[in-house]
N, C-alpha and C. Protein backbone atom coordinates (compact mmCIF):
# COMPACT_ATOMS: atom_id res chain seq x y z
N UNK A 1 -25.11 -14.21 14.50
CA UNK A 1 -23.85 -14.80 14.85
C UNK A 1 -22.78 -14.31 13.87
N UNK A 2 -21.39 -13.80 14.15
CA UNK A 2 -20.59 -13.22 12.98
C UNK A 2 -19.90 -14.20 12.70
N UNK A 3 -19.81 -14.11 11.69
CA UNK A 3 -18.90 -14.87 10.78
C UNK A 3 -17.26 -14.94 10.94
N UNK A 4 -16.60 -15.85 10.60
CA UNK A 4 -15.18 -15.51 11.08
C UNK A 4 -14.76 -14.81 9.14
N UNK A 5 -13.67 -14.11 9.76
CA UNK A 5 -12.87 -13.87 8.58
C UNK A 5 -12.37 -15.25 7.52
N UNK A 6 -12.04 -16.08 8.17
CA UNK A 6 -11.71 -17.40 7.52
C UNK A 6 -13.36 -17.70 6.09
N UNK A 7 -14.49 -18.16 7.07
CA UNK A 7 -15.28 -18.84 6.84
C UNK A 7 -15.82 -17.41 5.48
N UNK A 8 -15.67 -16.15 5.57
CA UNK A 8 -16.01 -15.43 4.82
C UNK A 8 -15.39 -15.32 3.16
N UNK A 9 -14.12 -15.56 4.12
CA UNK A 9 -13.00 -15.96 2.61
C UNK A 9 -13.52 -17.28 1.45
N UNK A 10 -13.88 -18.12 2.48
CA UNK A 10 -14.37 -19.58 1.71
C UNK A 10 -15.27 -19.24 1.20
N UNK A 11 -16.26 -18.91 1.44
CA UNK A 11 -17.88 -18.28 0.74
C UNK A 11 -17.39 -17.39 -0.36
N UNK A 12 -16.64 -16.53 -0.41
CA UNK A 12 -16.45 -15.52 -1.64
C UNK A 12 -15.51 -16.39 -2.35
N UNK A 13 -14.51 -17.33 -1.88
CA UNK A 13 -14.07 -17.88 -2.97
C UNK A 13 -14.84 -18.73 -3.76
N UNK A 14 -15.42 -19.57 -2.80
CA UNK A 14 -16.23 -20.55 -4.00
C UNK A 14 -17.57 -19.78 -4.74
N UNK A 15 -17.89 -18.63 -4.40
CA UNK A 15 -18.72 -17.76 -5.28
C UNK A 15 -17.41 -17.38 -6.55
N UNK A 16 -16.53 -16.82 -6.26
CA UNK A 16 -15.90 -16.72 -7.57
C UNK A 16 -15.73 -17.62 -8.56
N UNK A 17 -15.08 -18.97 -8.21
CA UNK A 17 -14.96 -20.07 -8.67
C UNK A 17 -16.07 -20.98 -9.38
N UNK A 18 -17.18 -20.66 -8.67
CA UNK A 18 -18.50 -20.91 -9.52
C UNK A 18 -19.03 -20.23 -10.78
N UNK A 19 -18.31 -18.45 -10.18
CA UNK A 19 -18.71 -18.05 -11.85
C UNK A 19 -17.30 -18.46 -12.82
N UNK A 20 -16.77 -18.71 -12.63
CA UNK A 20 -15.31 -19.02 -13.20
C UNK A 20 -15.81 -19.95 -13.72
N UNK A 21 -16.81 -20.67 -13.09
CA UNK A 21 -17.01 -22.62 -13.92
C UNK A 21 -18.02 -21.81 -14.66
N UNK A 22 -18.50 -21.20 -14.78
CA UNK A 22 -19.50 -20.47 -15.78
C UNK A 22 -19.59 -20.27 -16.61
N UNK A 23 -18.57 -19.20 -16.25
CA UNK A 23 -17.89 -18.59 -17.53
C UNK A 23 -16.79 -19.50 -18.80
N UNK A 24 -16.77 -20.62 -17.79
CA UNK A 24 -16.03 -21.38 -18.73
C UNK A 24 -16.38 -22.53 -19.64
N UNK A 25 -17.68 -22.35 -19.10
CA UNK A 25 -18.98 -23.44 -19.63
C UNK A 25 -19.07 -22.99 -20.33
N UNK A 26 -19.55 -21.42 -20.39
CA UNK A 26 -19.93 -20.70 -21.45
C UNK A 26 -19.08 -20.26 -22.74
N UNK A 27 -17.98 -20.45 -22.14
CA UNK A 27 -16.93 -20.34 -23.44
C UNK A 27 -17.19 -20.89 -24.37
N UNK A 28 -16.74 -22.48 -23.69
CA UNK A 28 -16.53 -23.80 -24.67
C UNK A 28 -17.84 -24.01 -25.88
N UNK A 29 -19.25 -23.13 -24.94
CA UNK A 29 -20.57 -23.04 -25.72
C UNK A 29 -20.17 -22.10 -26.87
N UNK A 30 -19.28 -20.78 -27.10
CA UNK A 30 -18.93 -20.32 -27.46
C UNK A 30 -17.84 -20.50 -28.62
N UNK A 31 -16.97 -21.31 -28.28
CA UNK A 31 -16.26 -21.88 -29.07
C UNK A 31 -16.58 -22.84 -30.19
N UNK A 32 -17.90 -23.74 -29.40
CA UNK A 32 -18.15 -24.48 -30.74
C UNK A 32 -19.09 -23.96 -31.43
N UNK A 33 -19.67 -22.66 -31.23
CA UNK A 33 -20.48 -21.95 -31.95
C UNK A 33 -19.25 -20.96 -33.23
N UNK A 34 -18.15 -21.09 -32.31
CA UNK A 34 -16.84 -20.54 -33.28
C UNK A 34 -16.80 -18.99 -33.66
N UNK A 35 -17.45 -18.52 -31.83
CA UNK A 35 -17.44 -17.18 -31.49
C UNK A 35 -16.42 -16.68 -30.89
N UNK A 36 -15.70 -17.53 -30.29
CA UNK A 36 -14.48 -17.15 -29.21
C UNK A 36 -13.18 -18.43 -29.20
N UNK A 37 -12.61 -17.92 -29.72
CA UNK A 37 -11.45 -19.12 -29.25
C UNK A 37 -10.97 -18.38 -27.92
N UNK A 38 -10.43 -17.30 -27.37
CA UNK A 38 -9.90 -17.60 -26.62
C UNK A 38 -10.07 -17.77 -24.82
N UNK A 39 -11.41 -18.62 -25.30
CA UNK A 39 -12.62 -18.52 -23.92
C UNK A 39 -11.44 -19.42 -22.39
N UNK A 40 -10.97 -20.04 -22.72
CA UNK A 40 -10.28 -20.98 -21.62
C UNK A 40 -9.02 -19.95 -20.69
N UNK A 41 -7.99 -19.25 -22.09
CA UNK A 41 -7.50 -18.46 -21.55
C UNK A 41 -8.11 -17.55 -20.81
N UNK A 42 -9.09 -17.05 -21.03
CA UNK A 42 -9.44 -15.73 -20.37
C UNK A 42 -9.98 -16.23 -18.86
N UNK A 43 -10.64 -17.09 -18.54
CA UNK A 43 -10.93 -18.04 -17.41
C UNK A 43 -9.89 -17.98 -16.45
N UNK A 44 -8.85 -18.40 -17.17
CA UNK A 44 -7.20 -18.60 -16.48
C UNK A 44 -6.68 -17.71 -15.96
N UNK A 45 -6.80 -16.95 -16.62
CA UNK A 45 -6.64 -15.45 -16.22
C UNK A 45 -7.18 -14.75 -15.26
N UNK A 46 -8.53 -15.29 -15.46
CA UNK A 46 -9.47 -14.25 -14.08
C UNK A 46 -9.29 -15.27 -12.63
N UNK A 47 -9.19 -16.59 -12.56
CA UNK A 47 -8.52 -17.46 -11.49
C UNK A 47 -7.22 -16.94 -11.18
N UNK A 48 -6.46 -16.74 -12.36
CA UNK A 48 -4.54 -16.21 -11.96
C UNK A 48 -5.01 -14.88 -11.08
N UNK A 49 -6.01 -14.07 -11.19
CA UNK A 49 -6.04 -12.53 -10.54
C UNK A 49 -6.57 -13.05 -9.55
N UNK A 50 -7.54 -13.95 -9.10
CA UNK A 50 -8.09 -13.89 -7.55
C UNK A 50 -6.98 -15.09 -6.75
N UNK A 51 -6.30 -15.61 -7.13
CA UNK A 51 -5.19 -15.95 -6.49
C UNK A 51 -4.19 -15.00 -6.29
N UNK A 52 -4.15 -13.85 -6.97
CA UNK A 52 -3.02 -13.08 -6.85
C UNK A 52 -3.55 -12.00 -5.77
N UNK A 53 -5.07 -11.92 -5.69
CA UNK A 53 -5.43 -10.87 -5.03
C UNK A 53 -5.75 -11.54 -3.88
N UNK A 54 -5.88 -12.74 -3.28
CA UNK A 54 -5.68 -13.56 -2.04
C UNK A 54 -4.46 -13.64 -1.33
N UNK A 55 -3.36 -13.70 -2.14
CA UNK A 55 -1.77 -13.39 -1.90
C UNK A 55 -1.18 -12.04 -1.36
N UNK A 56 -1.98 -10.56 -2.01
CA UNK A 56 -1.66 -9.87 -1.28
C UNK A 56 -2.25 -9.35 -0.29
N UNK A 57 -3.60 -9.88 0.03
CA UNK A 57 -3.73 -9.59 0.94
C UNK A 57 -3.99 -11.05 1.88
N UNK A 58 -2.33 -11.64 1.90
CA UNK A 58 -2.20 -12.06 3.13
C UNK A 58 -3.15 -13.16 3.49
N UNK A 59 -3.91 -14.01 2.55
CA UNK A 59 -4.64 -14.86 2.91
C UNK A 59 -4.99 -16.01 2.49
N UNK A 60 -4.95 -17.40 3.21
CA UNK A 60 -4.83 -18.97 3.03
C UNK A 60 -5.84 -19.69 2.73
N UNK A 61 -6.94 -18.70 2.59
CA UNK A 61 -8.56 -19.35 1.99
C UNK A 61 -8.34 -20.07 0.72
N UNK A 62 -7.67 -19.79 -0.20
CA UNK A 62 -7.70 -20.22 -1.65
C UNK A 62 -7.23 -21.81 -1.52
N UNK A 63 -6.10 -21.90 -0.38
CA UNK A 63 -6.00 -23.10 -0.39
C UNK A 63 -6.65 -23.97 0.74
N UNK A 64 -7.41 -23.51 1.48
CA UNK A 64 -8.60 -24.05 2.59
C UNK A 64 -9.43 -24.49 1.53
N UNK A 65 -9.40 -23.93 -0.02
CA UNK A 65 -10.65 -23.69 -0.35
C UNK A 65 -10.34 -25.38 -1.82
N UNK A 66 -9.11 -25.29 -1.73
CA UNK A 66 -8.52 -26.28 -2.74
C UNK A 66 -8.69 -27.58 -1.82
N UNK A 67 -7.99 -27.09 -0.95
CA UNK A 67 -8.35 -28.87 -0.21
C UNK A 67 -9.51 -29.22 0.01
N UNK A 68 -11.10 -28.20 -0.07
CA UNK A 68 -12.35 -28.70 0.23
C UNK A 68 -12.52 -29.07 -1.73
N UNK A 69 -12.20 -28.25 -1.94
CA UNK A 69 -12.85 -29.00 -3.49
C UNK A 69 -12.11 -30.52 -3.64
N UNK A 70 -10.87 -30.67 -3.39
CA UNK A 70 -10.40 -32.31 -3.76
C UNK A 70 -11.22 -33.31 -2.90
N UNK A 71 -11.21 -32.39 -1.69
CA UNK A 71 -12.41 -33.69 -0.85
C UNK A 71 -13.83 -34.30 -1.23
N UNK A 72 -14.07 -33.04 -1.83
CA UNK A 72 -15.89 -32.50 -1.97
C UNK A 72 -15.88 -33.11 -3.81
């Protein structure tokens, strides 16, 4: 059965967003080991690029994908 373009967008976003929570877990592990301060920024950063790269190409998943996380 194919997938819609929509429902494909949601799946790769919340795969990003999961390593994003990852990576940001892993920071803070990082930080109080007092290996990285600037673990949060860099997080921010890689969320600021896949919002920016959802924007140009033209697509409303990120926030399909915001209103399932406030629900969920």
């Amino acid at each position: 059965m194919p997938i819609s373009l929509l429902e494909l967008g949601k799946k790769l976003i919340l795969v990003a967003l999961n390593q994003l929570k990852r990576q940001k877990a892993e920071g803070r592990r990082q930080k109080a080991e007092g290996r990285r301060e600037n673990c949060l920024l860099l997080v921010n950063e890689d969320l600021l690029r896949v919002k920016q790269h959802l924007k140009s190409n033209n697509l409303s998943v990120f926030y399909c994908v915001q209103s399932l996380l406030r629900v969920g």
